[in-house]
C-alpha atoms as a PDB file:
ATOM      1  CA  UNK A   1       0.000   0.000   0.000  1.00  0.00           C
ATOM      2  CA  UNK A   2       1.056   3.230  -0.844  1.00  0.00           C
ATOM      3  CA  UNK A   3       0.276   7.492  -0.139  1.00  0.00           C
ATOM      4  CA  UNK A   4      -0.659   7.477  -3.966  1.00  0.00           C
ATOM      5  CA  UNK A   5      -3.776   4.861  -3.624  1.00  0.00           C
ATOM      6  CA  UNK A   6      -6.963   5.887  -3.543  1.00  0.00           C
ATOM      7  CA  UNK A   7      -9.791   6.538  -0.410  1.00  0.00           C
ATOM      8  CA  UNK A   8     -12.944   4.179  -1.710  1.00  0.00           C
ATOM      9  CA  UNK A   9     -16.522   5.658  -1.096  1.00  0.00           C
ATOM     10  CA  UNK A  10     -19.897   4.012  -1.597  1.00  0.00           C
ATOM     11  CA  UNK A  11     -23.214   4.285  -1.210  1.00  0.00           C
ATOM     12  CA  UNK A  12     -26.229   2.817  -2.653  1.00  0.00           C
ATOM     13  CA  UNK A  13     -27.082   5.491  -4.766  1.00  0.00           C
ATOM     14  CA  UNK A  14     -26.081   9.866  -4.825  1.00  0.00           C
ATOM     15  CA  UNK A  15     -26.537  10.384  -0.659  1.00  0.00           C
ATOM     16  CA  UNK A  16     -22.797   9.691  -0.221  1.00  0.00           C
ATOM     17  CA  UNK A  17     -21.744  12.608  -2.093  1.00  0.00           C
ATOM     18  CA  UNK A  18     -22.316  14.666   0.740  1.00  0.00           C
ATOM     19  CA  UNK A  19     -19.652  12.934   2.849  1.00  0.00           C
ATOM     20  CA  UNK A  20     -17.689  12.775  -0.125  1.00  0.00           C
ATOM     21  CA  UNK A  21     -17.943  16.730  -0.398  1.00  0.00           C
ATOM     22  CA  UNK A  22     -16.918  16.761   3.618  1.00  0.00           C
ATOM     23  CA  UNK A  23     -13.672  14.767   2.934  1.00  0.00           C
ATOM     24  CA  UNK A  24     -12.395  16.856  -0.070  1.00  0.00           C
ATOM     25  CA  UNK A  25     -12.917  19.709   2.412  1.00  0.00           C
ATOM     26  CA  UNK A  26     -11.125  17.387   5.317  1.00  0.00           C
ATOM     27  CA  UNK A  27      -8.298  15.646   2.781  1.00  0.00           C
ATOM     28  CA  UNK A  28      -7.868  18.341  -0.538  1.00  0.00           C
ATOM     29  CA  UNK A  29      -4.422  16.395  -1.328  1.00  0.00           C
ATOM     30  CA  UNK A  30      -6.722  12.700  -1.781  1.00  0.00           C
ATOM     31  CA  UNK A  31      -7.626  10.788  -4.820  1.00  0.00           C
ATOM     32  CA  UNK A  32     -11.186   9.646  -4.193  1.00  0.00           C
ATOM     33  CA  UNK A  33     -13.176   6.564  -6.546  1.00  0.00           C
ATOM     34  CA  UNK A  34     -16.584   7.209  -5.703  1.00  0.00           C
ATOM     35  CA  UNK A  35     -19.525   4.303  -6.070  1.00  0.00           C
ATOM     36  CA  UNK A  36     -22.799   4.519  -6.466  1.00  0.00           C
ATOM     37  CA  UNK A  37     -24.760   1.398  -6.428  1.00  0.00           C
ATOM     38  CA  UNK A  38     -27.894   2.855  -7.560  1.00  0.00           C
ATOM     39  CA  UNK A  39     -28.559  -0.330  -9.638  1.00  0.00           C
ATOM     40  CA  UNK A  40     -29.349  -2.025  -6.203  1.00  0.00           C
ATOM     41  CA  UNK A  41     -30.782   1.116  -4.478  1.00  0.00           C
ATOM     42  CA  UNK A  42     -32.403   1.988  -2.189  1.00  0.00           C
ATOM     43  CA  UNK A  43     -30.904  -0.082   0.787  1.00  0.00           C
ATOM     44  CA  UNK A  44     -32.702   1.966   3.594  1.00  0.00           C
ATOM     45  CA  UNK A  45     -35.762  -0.235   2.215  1.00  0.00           C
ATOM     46  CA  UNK A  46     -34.393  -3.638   1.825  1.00  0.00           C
ATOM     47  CA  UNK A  47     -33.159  -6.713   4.177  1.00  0.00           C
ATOM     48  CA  UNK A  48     -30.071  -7.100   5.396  1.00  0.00           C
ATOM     49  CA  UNK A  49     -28.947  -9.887   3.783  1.00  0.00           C
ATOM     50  CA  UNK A  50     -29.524  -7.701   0.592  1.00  0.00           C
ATOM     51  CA  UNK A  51     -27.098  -5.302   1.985  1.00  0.00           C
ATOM     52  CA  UNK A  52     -24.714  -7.079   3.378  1.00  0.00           C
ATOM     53  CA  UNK A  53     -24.126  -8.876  -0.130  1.00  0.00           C
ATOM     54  CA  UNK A  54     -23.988  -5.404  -2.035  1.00  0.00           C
ATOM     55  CA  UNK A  55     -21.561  -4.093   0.853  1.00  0.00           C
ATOM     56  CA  UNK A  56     -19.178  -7.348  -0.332  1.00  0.00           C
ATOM     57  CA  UNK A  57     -19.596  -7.166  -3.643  1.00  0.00           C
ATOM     58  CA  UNK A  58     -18.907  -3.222  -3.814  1.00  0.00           C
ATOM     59  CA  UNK A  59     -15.892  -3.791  -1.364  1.00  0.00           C
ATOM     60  CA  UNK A  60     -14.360  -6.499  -3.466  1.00  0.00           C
ATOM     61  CA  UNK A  61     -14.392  -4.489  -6.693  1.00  0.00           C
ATOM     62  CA  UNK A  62     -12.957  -1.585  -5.245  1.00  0.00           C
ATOM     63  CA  UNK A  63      -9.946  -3.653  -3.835  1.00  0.00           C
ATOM     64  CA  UNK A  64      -9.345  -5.649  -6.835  1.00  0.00           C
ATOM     65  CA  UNK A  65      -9.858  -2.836  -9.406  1.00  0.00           C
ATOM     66  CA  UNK A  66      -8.540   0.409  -7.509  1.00  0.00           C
ATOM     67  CA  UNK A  67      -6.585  -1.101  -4.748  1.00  0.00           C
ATOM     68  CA  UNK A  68      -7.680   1.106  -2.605  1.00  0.00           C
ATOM     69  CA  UNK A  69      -6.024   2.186   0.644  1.00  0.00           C
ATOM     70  CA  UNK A  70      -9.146   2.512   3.040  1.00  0.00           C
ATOM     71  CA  UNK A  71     -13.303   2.037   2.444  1.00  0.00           C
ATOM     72  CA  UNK A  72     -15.385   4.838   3.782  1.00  0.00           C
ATOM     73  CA  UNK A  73     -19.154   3.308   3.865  1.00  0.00           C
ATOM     74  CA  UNK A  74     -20.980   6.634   3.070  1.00  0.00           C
ATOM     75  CA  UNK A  75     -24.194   4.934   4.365  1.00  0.00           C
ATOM     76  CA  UNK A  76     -25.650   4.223   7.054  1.00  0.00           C
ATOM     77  CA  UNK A  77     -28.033   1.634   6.151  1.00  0.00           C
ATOM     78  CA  UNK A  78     -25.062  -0.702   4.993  1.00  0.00           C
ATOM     79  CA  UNK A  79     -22.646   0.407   7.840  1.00  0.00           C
ATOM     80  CA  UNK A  80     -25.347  -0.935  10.553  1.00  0.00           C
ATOM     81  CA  UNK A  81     -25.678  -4.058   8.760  1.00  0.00           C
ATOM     82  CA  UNK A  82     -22.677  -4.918   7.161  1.00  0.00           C
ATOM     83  CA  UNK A  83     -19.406  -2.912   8.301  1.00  0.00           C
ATOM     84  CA  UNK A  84     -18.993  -5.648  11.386  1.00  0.00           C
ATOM     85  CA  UNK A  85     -18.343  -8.521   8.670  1.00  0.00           C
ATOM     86  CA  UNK A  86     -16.590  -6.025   6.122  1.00  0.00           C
ATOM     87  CA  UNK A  87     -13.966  -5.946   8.560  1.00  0.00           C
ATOM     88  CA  UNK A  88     -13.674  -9.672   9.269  1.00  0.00           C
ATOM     89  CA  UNK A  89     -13.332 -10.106   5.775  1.00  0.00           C
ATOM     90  CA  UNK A  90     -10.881  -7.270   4.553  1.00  0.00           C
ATOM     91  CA  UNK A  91      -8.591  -7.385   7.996  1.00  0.00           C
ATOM     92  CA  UNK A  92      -5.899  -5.215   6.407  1.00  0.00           C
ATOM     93  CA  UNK A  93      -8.366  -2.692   4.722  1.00  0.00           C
ATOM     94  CA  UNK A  94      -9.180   0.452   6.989  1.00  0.00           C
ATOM     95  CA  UNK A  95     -12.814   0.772   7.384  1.00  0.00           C
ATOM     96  CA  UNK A  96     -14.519   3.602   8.095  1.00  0.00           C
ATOM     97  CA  UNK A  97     -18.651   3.663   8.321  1.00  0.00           C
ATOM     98  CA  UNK A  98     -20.836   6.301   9.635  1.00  0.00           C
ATOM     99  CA  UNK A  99     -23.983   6.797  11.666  1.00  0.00           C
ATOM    100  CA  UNK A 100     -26.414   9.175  12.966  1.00  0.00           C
ATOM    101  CA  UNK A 101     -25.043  11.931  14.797  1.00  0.00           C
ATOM    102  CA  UNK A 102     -26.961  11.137  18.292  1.00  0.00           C
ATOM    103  CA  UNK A 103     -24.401  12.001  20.494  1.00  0.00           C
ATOM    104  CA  UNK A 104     -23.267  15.379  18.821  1.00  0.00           C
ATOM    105  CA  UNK A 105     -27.267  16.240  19.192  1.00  0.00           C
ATOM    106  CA  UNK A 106     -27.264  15.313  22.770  1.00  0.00           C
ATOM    107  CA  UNK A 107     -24.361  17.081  23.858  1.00  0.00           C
ATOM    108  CA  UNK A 108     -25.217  20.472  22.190  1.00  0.00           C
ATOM    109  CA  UNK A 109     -29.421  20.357  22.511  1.00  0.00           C
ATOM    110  CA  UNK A 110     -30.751  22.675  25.196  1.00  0.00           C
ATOM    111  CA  UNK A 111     -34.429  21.746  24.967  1.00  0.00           C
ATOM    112  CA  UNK A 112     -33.021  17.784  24.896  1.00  0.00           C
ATOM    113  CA  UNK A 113     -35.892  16.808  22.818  1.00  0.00           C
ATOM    114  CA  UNK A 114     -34.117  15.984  19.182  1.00  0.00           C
ATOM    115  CA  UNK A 115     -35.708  14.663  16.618  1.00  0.00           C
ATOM    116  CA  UNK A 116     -34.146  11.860  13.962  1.00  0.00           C
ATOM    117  CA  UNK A 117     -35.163  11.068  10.812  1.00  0.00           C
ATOM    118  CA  UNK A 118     -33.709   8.280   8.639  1.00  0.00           C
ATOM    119  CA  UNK A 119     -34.354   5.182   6.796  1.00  0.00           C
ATOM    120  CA  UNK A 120     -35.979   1.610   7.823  1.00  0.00           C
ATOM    121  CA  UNK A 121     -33.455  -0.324   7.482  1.00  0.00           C
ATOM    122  CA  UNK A 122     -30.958   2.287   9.724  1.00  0.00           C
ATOM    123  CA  UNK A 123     -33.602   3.029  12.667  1.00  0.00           C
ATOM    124  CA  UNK A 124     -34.166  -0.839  12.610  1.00  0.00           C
ATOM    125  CA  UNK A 125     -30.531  -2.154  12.639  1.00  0.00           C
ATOM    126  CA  UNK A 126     -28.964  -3.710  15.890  1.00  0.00           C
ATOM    127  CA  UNK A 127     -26.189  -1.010  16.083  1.00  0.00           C
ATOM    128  CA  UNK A 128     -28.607   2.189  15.979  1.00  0.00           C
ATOM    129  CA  UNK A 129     -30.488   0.891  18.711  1.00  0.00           C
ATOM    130  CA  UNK A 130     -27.051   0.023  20.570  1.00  0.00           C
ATOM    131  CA  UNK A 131     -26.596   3.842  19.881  1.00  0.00           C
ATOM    132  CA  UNK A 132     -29.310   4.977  21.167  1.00  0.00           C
ATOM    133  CA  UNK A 133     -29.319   2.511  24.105  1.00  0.00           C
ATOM    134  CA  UNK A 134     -25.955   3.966  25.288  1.00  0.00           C
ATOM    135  CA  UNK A 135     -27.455   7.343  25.703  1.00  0.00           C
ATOM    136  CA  UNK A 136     -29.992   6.467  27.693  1.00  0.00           C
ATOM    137  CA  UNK A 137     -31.114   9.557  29.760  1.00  0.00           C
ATOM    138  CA  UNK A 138     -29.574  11.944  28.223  1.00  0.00           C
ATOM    139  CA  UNK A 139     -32.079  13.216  26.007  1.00  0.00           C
ATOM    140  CA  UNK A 140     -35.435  12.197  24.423  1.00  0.00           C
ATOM    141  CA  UNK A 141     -35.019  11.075  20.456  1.00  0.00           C
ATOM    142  CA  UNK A 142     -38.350  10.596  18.430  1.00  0.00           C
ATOM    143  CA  UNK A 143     -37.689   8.475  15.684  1.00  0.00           C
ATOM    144  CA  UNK A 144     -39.430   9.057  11.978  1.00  0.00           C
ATOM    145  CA  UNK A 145     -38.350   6.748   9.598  1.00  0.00           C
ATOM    146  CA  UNK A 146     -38.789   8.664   6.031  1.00  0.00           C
ATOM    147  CA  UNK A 147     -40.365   6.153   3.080  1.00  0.00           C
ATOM    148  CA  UNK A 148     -39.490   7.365  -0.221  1.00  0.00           C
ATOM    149  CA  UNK A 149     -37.048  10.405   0.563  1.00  0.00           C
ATOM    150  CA  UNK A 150     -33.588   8.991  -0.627  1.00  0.00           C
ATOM    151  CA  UNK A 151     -35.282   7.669  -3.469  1.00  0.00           C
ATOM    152  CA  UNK A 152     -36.787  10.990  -4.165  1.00  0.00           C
ATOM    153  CA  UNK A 153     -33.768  12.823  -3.452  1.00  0.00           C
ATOM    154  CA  UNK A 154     -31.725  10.586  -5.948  1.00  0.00           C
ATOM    155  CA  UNK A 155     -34.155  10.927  -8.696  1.00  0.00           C
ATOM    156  CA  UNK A 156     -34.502  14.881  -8.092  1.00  0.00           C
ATOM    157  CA  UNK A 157     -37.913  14.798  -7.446  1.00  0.00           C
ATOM    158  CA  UNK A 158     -38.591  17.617  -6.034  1.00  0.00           C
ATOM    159  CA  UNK A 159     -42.640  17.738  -4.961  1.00  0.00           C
ATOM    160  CA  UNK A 160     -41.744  14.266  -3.382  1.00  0.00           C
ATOM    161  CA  UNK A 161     -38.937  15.603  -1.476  1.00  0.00           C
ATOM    162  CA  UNK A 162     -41.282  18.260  -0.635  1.00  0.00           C
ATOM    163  CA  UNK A 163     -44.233  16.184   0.738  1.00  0.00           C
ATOM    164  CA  UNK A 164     -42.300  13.451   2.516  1.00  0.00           C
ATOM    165  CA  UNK A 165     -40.089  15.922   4.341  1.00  0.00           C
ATOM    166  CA  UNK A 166     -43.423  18.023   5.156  1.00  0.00           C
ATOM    167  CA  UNK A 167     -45.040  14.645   6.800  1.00  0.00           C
ATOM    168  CA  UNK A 168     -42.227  13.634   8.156  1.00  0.00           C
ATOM    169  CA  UNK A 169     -41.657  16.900  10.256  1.00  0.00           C
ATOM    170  CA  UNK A 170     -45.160  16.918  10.853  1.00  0.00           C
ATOM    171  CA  UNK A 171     -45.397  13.541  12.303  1.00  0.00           C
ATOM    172  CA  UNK A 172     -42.704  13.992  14.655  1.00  0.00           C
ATOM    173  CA  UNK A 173     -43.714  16.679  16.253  1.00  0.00           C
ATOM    174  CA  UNK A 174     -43.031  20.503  17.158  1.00  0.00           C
ATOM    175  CA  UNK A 175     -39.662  21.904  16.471  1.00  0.00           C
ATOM    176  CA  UNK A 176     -38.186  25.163  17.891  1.00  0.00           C
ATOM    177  CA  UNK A 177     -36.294  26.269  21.042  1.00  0.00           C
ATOM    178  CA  UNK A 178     -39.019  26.097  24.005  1.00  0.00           C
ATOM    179  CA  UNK A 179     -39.567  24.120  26.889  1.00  0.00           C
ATOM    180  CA  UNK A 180     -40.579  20.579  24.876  1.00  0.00           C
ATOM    181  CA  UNK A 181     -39.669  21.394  21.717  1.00  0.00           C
ATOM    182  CA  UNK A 182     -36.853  19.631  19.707  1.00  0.00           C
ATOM    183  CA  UNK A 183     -34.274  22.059  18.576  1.00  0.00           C
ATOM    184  CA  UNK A 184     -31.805  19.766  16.769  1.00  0.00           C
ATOM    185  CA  UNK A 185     -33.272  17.045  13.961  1.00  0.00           C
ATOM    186  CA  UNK A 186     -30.259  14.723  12.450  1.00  0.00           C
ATOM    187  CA  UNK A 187     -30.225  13.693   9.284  1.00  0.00           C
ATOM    188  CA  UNK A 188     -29.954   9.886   9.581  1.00  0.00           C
ATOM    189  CA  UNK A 189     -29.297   9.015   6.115  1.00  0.00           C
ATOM    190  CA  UNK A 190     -27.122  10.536   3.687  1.00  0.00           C
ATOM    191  CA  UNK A 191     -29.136  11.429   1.020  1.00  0.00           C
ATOM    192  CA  UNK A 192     -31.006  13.788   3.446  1.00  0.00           C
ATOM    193  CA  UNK A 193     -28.317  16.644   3.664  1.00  0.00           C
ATOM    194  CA  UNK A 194     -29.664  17.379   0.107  1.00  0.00           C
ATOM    195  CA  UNK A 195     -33.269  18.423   1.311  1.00  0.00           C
ATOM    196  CA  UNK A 196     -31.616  20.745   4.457  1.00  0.00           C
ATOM    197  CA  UNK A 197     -33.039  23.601   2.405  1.00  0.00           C
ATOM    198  CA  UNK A 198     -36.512  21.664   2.389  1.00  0.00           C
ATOM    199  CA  UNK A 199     -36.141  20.874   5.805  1.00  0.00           C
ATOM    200  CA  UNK A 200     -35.102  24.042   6.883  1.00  0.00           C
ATOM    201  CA  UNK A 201     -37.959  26.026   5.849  1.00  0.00           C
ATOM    202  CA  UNK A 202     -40.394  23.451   7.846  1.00  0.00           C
ATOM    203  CA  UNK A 203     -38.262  23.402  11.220  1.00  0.00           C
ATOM    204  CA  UNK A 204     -37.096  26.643  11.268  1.00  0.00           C
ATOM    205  CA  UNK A 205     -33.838  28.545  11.364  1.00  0.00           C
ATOM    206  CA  UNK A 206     -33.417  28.140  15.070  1.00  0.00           C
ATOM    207  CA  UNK A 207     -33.582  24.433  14.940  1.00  0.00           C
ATOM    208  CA  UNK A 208     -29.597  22.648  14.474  1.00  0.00           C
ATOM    209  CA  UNK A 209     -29.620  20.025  11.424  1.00  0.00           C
ATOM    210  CA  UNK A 210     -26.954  18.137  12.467  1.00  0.00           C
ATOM    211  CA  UNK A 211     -25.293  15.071   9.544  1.00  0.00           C
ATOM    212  CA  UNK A 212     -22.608  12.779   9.790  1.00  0.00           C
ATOM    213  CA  UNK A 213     -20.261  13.770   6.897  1.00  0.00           C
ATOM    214  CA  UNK A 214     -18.027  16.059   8.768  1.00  0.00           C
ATOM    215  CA  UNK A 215     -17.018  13.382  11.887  1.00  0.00           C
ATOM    216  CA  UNK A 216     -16.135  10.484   9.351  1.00  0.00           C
ATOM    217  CA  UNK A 217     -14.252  13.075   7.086  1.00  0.00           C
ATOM    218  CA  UNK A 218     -12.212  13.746  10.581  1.00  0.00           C
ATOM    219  CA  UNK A 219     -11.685   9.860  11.147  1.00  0.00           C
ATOM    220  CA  UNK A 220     -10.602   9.218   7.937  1.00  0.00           C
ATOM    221  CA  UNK A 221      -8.109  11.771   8.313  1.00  0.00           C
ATOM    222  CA  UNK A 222      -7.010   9.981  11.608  1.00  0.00           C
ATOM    223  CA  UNK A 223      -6.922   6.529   9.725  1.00  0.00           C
ATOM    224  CA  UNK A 224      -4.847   7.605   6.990  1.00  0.00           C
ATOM    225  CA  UNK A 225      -2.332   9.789   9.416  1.00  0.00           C
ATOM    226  CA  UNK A 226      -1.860   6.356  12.073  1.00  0.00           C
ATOM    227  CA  UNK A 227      -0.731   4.379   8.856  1.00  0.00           C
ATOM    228  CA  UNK A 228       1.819   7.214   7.157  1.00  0.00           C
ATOM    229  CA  UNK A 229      -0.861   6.873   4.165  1.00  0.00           C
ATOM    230  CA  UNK A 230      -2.023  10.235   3.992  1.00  0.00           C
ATOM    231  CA  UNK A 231      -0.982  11.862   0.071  1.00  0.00           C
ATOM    232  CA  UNK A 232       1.575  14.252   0.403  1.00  0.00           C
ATOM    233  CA  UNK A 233       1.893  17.250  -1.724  1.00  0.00           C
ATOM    234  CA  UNK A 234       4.481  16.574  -4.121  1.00  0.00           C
ATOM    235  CA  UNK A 235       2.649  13.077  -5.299  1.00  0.00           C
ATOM    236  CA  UNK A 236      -0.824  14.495  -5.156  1.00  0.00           C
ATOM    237  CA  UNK A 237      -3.123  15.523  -7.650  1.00  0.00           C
ATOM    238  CA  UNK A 238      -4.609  18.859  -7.704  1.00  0.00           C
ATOM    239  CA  UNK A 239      -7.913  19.027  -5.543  1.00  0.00           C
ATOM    240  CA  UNK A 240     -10.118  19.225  -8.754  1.00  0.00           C
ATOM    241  CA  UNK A 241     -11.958  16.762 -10.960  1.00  0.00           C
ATOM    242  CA  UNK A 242      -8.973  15.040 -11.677  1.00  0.00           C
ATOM    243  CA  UNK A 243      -8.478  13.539  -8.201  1.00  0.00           C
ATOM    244  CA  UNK A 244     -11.930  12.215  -8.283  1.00  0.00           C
ATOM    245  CA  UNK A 245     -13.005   8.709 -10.316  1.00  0.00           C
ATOM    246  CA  UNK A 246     -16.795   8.139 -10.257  1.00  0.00           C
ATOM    247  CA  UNK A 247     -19.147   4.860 -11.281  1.00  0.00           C
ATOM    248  CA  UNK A 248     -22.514   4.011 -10.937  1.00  0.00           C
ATOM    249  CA  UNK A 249     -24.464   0.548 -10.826  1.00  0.00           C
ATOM    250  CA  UNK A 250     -27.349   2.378 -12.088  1.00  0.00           C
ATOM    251  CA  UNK A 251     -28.341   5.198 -14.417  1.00  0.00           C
ATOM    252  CA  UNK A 252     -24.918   7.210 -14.595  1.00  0.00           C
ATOM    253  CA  UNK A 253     -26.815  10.438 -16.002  1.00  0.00           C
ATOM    254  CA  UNK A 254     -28.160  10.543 -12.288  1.00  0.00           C
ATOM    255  CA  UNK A 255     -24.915  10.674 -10.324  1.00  0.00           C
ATOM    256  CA  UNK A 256     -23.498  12.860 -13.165  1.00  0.00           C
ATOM    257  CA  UNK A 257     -26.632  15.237 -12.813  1.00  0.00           C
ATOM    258  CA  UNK A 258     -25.944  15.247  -8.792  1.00  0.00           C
ATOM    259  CA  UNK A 259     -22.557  15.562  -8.876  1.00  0.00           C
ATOM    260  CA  UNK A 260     -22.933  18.938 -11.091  1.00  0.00           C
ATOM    261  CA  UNK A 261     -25.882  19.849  -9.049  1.00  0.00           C
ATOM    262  CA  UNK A 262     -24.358  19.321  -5.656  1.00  0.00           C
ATOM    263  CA  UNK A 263     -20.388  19.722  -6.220  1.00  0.00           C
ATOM    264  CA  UNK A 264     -20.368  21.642  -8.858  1.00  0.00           C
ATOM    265  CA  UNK A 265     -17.864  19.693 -10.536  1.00  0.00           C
ATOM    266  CA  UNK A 266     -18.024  18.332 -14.487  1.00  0.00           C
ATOM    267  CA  UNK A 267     -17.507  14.399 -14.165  1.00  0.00           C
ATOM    268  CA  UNK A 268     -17.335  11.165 -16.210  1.00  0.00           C
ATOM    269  CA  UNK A 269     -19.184   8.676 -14.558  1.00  0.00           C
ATOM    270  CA  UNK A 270     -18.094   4.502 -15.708  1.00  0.00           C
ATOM    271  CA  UNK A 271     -21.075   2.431 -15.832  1.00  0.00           C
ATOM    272  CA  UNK A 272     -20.284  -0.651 -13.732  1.00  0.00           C
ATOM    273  CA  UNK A 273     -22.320  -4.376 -13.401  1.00  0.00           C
ATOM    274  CA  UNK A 274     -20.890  -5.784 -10.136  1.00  0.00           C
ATOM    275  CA  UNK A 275     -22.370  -8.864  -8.794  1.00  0.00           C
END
């Protein structure tokens, strides 16, 4: 392994371009090969078994093909159901998954009434409900799994992003910063960080919108520095398109679309079939 490999992404579909955008901000100097498995998608919506094979088959390619240096799981659907046996499998491969940000939201909400919205298949998981088990006390989450969003968010659909966010934010209850009212809502799942505009005009600028992106682009950074594998200047590419290698599963005119919607970048994106 050297400095000069490249940081693997993937997530079932576009979502993971918003962690994506947090480590080019974290690691400018890094070559990124970014993978979309929107031919399987969405995971938030199927078993685990489903998503545990994609997770393997995704994680394979990515090792054989790009040899890359460390796996960031920019979902977290597939990291509470399948980072556990990606590491068993790939023992020498740096993992890095995310998850809800529950314990950012509890250590900076006043009110302590914080509101979480994310997929099925995430809220259901063993390891979310380890998370929220372990802060127990410490504030009051209410739970609103969103049908339909990431899906609507990776085809751009924008009255369905509208609507689903609107019931979702509905259902959960009243957001704002009095005595019973949930001042911080994290975005579970991340596709979501693409309807904070949405979501921000229905909770309020008071409320905190708090996603995961940022804290894995930090551990990442950690990873790479503990192995002497972070890219060093004079052997790394400029941070532009160049640095960046995208595929898709699925349709790659919708992660080209998003990428030039959401990181303003131009972009090839490689077609893939991975089974």
């Amino acid at each position: 392994m050297t400095r000069e490999n490249a940081v693997g992404v993937f997530d079932s579909g576009v979502g993971g371009l918003s962690v994506l955008r947090a480590l080019r901000h974290e690691l400018p100097l890094e070559r990124f090969v970014y993978l979309a498995d929107s031919g399987h998608a969405p995971y938030g919506e199927r078993d685990d078994s489903h998503v545990i094979a994609r997770a393997h088959a995704i994680t394979r390619y990515l090792v054989t093909h790009h040899h890359i240096k460390t796996l960031v799981v920019a979902c977290n659907t597939a990291t509470a159901a399948a980072i556990r046996l990606l590491r068993q499998n790939y023992p020498d491969l740096p993992i890095v998954g995310i998850e809800p940000a529950l314990k950012p939201a509890a250590a900076q909400s006043r009110t302590k009434h914080i509101g979480v919205m994310a997929t099925r298949g995430t809220l259901n998981s063993e390891k979310f409900r380890t998370l929220l088990e372990s802060l127990h006390g410490q504030a009051n989450f209410v739970l609103q799994p969103c049908d339909g969003l990431a899906d609507a968010i990776e085809r751009n659909d924008a009255t369905k992003i509208v609507a689903t966010c609107a019931y979702s934010t509905r259902a959960m209850g009243a957001f704002g910063i009095g005595h019973g009212d949930m001042d911080t809502l994290v975005l579970g799942c991340t596709h979501y960080p693409f309807a904070a505009d949405t979501l921000r005009s229905l909770v309020g600028s008071q409320v905190a919108l708090l996603e995961g992106g940022a804290p894995v682009a930090r551990q990442t950074r950690r990873t790479l520095a503990e192995r002497g594998w972070l890219a060093q200047p004079d052997a790394a590419p400029s941070h532009d398109a160049a640095s960046l290698t995208f595929a898709s599963t699925g349709n790659p005119e919708t992660l080209h679309s998003a990428i030039e919607r959401w990181l303003q970048l131009p972009a090839t994106v490689q077609s893939l079939t991975i089974d």
